[in-house]
N, C-alpha and C. Protein backbone atom coordinates (compact mmCIF):
# COMPACT_ATOMS: atom_id res chain seq x y z
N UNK A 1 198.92 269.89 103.25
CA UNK A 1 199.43 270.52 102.05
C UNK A 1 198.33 271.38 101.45
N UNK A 2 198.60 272.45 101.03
CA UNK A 2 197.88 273.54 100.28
C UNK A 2 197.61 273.15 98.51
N UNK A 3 196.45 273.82 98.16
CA UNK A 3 196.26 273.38 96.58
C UNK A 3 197.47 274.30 96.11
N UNK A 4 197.74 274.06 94.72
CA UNK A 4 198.58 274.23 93.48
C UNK A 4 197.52 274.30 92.79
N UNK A 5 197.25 275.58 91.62
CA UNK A 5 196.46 275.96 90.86
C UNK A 5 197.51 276.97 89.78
N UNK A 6 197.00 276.89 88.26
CA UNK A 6 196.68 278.68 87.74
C UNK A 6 195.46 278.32 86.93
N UNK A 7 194.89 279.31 86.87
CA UNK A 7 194.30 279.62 85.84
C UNK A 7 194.11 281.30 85.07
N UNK A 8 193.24 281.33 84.23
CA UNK A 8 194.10 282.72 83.38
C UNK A 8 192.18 282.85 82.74
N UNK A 9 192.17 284.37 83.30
CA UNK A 9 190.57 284.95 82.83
C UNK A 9 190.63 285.82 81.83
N UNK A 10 189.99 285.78 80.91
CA UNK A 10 190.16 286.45 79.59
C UNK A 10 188.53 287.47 79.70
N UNK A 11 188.52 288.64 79.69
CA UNK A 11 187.30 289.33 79.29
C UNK A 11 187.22 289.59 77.85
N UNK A 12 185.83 289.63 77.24
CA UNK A 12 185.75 289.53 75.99
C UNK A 12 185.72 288.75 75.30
N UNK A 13 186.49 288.22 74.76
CA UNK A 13 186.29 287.10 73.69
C UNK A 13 185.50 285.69 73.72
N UNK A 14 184.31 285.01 73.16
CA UNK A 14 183.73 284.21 73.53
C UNK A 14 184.85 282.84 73.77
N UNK A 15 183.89 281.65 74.78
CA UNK A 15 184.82 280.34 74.68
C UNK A 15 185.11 279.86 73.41
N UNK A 16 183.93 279.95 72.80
CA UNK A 16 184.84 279.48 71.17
C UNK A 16 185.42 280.04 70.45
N UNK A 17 185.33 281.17 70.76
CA UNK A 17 186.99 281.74 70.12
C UNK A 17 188.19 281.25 71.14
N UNK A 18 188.46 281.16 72.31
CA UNK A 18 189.54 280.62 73.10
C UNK A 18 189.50 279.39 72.75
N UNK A 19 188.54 278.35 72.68
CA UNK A 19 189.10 276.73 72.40
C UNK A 19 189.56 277.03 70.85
N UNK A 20 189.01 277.55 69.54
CA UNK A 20 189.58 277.68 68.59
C UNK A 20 191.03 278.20 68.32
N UNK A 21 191.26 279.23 69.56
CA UNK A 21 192.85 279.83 69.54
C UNK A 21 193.84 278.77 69.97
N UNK A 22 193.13 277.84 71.43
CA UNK A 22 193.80 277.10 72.28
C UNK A 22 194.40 275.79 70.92
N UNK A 23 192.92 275.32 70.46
CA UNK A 23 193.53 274.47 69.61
C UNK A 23 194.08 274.66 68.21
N UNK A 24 194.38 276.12 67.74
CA UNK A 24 195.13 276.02 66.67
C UNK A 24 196.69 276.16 67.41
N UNK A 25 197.16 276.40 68.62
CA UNK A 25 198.54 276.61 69.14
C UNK A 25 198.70 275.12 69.66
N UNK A 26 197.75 274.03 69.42
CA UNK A 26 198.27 273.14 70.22
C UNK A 26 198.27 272.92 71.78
N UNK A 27 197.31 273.40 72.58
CA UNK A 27 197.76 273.86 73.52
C UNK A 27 196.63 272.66 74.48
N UNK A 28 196.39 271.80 75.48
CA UNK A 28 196.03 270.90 76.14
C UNK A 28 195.54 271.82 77.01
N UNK A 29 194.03 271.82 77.45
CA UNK A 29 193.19 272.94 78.44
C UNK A 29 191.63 272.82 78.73
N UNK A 30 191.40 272.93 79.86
CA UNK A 30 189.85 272.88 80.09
C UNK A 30 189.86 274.67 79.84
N UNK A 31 188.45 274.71 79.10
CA UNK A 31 188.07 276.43 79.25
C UNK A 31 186.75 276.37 79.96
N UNK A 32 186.07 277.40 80.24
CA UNK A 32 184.46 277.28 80.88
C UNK A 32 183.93 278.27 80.00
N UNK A 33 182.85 278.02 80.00
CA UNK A 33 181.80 278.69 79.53
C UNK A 33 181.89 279.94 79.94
N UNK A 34 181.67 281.06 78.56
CA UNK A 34 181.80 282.48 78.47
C UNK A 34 180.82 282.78 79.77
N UNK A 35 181.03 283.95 80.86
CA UNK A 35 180.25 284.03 81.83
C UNK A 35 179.95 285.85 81.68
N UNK A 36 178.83 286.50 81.60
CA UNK A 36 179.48 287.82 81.85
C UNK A 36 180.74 288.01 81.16
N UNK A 37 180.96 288.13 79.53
CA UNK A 37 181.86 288.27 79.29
C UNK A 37 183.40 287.73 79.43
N UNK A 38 183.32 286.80 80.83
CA UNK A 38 184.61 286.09 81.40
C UNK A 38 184.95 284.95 80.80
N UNK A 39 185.89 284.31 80.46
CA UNK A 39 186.30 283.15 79.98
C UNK A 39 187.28 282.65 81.03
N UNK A 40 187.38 281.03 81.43
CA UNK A 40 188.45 280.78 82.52
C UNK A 40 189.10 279.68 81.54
N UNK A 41 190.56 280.25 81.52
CA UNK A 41 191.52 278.64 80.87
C UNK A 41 192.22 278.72 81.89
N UNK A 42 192.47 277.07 82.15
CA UNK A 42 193.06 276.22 83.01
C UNK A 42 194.00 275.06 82.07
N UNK A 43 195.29 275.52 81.81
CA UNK A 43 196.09 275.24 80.64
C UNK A 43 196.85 273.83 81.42
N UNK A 44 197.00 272.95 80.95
CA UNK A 44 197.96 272.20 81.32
C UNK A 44 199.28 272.16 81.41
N UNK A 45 200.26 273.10 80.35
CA UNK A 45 201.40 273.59 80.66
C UNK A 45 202.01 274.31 82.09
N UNK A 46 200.67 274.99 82.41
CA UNK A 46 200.42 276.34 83.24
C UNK A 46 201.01 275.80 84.63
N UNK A 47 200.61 274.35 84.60
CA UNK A 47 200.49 274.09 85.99
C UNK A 47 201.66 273.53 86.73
N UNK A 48 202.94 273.33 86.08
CA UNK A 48 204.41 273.41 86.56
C UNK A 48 204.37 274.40 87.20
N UNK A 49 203.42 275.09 87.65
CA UNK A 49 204.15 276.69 88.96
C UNK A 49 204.92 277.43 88.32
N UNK A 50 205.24 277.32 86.85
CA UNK A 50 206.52 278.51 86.04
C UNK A 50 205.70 279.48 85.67
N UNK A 51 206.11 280.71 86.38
CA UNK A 51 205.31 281.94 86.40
C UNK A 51 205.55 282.64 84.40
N UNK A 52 206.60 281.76 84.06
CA UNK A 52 206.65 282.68 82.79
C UNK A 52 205.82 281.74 81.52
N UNK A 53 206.17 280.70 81.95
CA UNK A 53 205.17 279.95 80.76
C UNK A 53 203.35 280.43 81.09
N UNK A 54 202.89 280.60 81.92
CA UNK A 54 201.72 280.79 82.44
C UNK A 54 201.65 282.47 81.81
N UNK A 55 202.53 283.15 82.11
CA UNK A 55 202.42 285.03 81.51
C UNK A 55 202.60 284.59 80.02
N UNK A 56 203.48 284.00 79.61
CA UNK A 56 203.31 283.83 77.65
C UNK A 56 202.32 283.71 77.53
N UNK A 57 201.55 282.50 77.98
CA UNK A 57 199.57 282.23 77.74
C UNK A 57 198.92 283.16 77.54
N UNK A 58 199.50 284.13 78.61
CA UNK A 58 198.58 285.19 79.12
C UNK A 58 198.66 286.25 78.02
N UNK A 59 199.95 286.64 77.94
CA UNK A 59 199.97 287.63 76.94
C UNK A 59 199.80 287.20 75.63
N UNK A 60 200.01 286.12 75.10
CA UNK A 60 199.41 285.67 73.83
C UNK A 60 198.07 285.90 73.46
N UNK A 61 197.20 285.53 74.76
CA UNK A 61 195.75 285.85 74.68
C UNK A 61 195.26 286.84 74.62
N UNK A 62 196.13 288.04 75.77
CA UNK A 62 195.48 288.99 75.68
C UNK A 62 195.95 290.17 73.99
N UNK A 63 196.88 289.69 73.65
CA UNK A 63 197.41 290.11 72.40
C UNK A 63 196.16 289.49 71.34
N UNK A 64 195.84 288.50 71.32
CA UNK A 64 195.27 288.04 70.37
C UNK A 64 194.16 288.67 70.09
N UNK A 65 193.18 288.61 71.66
CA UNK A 65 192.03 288.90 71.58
C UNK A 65 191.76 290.45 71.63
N UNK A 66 192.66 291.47 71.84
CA UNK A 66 192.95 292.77 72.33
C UNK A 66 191.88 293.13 73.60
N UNK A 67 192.41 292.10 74.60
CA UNK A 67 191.57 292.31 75.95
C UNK A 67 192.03 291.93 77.17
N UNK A 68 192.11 292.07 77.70
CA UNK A 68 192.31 292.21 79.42
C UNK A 68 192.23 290.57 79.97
N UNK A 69 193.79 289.98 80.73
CA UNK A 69 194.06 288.87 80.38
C UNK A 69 194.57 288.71 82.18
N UNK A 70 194.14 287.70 82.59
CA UNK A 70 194.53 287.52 84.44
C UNK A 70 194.87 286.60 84.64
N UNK A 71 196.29 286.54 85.22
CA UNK A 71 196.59 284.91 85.06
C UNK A 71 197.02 284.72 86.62
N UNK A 72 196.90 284.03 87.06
CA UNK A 72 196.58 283.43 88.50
C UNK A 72 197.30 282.23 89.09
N UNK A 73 198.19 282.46 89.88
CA UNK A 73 198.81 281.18 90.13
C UNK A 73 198.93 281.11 91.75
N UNK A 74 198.40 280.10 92.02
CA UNK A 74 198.42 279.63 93.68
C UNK A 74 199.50 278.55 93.87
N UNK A 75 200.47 278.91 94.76
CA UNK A 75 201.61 278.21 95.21
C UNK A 75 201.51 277.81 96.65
N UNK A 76 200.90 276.40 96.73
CA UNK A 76 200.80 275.88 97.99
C UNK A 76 200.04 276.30 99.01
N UNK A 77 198.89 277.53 98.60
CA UNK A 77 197.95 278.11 99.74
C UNK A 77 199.09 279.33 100.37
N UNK A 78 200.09 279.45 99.86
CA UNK A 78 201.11 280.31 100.58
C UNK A 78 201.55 281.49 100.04
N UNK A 79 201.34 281.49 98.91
CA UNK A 79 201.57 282.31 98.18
C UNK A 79 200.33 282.74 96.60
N UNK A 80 199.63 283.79 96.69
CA UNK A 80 199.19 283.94 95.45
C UNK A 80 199.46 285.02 94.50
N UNK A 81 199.78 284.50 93.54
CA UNK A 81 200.50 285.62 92.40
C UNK A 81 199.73 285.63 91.10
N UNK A 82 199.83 286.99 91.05
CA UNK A 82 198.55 287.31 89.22
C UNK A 82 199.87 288.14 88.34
N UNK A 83 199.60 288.44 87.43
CA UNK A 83 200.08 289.12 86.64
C UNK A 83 198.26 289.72 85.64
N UNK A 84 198.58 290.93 85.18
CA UNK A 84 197.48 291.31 84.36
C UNK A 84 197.76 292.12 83.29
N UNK A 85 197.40 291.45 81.91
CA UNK A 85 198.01 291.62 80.74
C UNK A 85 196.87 292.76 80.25
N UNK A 86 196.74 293.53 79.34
CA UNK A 86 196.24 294.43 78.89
C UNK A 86 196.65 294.62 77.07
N UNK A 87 195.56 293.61 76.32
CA UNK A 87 196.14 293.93 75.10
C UNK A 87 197.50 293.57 74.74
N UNK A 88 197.83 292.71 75.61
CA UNK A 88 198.94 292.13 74.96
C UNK A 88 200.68 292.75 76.24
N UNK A 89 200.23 293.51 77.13
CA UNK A 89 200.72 294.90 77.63
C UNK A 89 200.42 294.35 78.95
N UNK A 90 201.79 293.54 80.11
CA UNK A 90 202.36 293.56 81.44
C UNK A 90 201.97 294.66 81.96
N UNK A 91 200.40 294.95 82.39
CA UNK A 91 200.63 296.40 83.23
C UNK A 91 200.04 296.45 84.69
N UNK A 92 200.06 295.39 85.50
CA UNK A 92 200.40 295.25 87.07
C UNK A 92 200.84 293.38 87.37
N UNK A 93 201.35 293.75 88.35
CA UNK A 93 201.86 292.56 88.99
C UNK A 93 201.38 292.23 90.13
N UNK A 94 201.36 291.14 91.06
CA UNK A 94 201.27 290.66 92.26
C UNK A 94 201.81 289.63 92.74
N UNK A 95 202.11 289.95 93.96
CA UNK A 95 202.42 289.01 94.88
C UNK A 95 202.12 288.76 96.56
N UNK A 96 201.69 287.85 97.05
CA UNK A 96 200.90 288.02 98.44
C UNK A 96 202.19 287.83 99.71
N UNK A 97 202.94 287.35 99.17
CA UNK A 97 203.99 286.58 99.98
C UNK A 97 205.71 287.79 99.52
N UNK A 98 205.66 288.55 99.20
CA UNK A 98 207.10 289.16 98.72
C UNK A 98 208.11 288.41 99.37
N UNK A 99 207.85 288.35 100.79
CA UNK A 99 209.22 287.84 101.83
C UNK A 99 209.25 286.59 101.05
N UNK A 100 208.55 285.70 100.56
CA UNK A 100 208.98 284.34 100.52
C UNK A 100 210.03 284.55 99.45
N UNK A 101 210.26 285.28 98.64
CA UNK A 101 211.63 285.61 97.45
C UNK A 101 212.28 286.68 98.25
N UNK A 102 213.53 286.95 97.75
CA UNK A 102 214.47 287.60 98.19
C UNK A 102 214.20 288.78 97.08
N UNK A 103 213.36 289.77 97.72
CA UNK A 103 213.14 290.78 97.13
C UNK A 103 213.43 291.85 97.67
N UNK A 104 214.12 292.99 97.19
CA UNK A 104 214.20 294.84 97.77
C UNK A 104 213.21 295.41 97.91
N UNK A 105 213.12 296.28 98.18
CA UNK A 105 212.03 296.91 98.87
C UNK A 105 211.32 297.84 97.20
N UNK A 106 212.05 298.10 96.12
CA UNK A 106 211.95 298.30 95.47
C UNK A 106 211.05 297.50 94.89
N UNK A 107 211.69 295.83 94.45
CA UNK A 107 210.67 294.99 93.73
C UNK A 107 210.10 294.69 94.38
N UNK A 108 209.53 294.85 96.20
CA UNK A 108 208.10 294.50 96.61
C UNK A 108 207.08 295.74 95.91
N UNK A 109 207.34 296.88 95.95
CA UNK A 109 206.96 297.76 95.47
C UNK A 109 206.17 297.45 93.97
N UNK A 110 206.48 296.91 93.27
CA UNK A 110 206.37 296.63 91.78
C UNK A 110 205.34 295.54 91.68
N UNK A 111 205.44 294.18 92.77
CA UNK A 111 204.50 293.49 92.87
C UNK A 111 202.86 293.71 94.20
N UNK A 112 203.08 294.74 93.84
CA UNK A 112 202.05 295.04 95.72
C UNK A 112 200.81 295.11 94.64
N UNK A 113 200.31 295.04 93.65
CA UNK A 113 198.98 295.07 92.78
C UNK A 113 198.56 296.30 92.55
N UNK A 114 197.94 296.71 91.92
CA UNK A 114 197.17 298.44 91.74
C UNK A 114 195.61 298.19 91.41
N UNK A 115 195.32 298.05 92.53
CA UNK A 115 193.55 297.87 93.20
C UNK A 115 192.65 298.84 91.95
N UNK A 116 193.28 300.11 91.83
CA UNK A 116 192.37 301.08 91.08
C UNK A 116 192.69 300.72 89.70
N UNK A 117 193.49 300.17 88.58
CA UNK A 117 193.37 299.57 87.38
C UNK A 117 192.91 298.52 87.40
N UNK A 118 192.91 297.40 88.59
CA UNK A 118 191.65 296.30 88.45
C UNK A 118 190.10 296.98 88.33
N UNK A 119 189.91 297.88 89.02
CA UNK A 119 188.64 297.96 89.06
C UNK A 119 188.63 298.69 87.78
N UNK A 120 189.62 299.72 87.22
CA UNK A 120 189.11 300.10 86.16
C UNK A 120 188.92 299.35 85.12
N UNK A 121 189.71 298.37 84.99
CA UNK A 121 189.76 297.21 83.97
C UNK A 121 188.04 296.28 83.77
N UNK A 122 188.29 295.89 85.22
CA UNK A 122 186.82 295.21 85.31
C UNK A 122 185.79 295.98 85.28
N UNK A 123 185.53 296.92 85.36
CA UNK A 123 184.37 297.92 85.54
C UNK A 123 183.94 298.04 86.79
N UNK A 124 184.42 298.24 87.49
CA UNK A 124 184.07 297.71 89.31
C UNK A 124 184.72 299.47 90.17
N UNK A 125 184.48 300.40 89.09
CA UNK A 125 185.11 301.85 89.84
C UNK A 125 184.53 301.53 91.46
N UNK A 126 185.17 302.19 92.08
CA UNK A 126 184.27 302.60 93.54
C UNK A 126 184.23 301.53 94.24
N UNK A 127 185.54 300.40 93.95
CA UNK A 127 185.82 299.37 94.98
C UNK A 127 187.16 299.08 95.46
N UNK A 128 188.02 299.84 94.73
CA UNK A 128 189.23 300.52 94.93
C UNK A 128 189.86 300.07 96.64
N UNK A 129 188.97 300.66 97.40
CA UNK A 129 189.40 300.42 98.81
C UNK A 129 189.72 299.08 99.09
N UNK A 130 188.24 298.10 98.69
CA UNK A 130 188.15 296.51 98.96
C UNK A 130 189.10 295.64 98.40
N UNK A 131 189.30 296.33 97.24
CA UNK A 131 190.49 295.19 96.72
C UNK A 131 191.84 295.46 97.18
N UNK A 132 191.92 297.32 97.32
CA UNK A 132 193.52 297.33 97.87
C UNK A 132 193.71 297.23 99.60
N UNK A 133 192.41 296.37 100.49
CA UNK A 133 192.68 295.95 101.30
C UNK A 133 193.11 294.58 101.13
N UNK A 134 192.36 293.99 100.24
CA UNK A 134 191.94 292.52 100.24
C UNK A 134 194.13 292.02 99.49
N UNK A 135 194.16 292.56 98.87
CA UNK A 135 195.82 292.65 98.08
C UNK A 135 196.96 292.86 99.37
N UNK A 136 196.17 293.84 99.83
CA UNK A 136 197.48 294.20 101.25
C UNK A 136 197.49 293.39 102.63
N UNK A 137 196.44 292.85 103.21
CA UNK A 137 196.07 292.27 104.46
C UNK A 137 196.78 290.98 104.12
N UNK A 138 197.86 290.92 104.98
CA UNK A 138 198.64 289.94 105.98
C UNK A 138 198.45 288.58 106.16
N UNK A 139 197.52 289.06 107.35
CA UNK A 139 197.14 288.41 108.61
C UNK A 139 195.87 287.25 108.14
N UNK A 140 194.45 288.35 107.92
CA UNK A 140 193.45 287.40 107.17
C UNK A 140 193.58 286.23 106.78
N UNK A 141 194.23 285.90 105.92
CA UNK A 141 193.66 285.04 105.10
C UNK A 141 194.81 284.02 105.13
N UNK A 142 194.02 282.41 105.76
CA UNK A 142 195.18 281.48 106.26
C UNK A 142 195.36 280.68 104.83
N UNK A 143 194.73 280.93 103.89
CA UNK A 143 194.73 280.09 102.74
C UNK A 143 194.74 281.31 101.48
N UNK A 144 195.69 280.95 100.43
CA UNK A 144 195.56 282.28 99.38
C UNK A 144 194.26 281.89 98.50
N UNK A 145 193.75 280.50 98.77
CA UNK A 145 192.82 280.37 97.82
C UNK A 145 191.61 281.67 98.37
N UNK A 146 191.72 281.76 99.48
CA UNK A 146 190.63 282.69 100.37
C UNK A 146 190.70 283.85 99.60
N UNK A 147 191.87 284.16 99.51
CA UNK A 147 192.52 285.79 99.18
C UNK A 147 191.70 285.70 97.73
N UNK A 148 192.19 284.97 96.84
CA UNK A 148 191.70 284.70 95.02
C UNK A 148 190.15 284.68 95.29
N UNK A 149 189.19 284.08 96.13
CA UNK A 149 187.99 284.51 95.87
C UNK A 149 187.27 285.76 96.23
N UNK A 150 187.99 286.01 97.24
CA UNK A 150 187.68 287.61 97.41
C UNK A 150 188.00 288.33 96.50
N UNK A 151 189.06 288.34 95.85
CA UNK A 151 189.49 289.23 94.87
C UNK A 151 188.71 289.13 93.71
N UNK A 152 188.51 288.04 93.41
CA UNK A 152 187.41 287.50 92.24
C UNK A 152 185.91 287.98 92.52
N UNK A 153 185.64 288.14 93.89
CA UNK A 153 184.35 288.29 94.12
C UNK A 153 184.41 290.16 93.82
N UNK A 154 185.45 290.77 94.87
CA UNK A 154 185.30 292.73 94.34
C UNK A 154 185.48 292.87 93.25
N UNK A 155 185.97 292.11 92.38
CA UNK A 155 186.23 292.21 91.03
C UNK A 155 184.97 291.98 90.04
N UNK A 156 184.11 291.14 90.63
CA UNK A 156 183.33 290.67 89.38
C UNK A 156 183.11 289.84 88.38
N UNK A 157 184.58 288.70 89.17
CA UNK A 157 185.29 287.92 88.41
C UNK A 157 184.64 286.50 88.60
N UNK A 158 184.17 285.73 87.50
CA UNK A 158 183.77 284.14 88.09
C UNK A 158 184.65 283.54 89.05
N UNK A 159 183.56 283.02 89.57
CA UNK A 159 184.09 282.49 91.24
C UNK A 159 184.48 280.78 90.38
N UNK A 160 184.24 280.10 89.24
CA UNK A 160 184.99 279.22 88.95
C UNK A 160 186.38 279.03 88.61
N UNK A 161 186.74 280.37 88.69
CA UNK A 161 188.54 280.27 89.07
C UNK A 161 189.23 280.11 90.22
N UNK A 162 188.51 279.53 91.45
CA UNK A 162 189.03 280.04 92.76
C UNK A 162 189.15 278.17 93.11
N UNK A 163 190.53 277.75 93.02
CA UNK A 163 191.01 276.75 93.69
C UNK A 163 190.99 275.56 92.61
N UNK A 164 191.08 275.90 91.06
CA UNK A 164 190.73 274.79 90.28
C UNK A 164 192.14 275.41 89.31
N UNK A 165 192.68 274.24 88.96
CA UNK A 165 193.53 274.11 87.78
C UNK A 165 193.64 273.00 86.85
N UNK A 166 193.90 272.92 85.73
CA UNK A 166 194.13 271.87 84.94
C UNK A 166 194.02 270.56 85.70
N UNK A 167 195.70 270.18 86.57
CA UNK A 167 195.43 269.46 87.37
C UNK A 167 194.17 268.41 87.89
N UNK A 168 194.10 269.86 88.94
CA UNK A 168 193.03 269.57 89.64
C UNK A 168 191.63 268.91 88.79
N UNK A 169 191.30 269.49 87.70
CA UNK A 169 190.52 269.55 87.14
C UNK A 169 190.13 267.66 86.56
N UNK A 170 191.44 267.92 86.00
CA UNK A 170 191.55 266.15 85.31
C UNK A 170 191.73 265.28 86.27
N UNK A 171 192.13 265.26 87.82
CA UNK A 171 192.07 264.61 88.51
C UNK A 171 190.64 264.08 89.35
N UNK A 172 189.74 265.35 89.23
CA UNK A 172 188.77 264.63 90.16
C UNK A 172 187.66 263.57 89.93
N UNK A 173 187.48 263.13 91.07
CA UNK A 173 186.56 262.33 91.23
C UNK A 173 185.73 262.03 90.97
N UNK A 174 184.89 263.41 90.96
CA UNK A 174 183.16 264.09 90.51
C UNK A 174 183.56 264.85 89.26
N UNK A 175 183.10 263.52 87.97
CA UNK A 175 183.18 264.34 86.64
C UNK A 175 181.96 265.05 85.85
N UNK A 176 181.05 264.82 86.92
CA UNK A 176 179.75 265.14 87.02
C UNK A 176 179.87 266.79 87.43
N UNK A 177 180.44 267.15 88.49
CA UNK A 177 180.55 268.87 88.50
C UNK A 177 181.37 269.37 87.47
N UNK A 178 182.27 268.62 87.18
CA UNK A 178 182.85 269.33 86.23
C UNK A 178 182.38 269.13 84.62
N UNK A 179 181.04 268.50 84.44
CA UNK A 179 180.40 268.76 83.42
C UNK A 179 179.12 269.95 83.84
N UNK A 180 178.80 269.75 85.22
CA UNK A 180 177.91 270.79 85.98
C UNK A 180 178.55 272.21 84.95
N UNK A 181 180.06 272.00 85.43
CA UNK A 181 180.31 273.60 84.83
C UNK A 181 180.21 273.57 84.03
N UNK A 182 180.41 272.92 83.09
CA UNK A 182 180.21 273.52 81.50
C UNK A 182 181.58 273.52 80.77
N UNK A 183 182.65 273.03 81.12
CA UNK A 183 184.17 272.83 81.15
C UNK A 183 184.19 272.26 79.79
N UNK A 184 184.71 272.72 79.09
CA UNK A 184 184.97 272.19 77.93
C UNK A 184 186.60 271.72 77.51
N UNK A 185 187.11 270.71 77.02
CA UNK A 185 188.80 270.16 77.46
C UNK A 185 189.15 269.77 75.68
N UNK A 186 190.39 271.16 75.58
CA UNK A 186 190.44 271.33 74.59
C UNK A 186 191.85 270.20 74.47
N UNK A 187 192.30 269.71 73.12
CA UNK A 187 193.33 268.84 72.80
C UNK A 187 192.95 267.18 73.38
N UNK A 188 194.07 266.75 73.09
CA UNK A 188 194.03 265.25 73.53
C UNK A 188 194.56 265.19 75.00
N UNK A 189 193.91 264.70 75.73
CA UNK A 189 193.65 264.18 77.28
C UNK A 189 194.83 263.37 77.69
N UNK A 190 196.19 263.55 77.64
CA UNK A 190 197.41 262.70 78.84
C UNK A 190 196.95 261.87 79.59
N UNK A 191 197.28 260.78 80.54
CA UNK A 191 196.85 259.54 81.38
C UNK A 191 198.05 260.09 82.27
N UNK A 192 197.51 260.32 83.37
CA UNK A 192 198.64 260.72 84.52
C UNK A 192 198.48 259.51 85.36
């Protein structure tokens, strides 16, 4: 079986402004430490696989903070899907897997990603090619977690988003790396 993940990267706004936002909405979440500008929440709602509760997060945040908002969801190693909010503003989509939904050729079209507003977003001009290979290639990559760190890596993006979610997060073993990171777990803690 393949991991189940989202998590959602916020540029700009420090972690304590996100745990202060997270916990005035109520909202149950590990965040990490501001990196280069990056913030990673790993929401506990998020992690039912519902692509729209995970985009509300997203666009709430990026509305809030008026900044550039990536929300990330890995479905079984089989599928990886982002959405990227802009100020509050749906302005690309993705999907690695189109065939696995019953989609037209139209809405594969809509989710195929736009390589050159990531990089413009991230500041990463002049990588354009790498990411709109790394978005389009097939074959590569037997795991989508593979695909998410590459993408994270041409991007510029902390590599602590690549294969970790809420979930995951509260489940492991070694609570020792996950104080390594710097994870900070906003709200009251559930007993699964």
């Amino acid at each position: 079986m393949g991991s189940f993940y989202t998590n959602i990267t916020v540029s700009g706004p420090s972690d304590a402004d996100v745990i202060s936002f997270l916990t005035e909405t109520g909202r149950r979440a590990y965040v990490s430490p501001t990196h280069r500008g990056f913030t990673v929440i790993y929401d506990e709602a998020c992690e039912a696989q519902d692509t729209d509760v995970l985009s509300v997060l997203a666009e709430e945040l990026s509305a809030k903070f008026d900044c550039p908002a990536l929300a990330v969801l890995n479905h079984d190693d089989g599928v990886l899907f982002y959405r990227l909010f802009i100020s509050g503003v749906l302005r690309d989509e993705y999907v690695s897997a189109p065939d696995a939904f019953d989609m037209d050729e139209e809405d594969v079209a809509e989710v195929a990603g736009d390589a050159a507003l990531l990089c413009e977003i991230f500041g990463v001009e002049g990588k354009e090619d790498r990411v709109r290979e790394i978005l389009a290639d097939r074959t590569k990559y037997k795991f989508e977690y593979e695909r998410h760190g590459q993408l994270l890596s041409a991007l510029g993006l902390p590599q602590v988003a690549v294969g970790l979610g809420y979930d995951s997060i509260a489940a492991t073993k070694q609570p020792e790396r996950i104080q390594a990171v710097g994870l900070v777990h906003v709200g009251e803690k559930t007993v699964k």
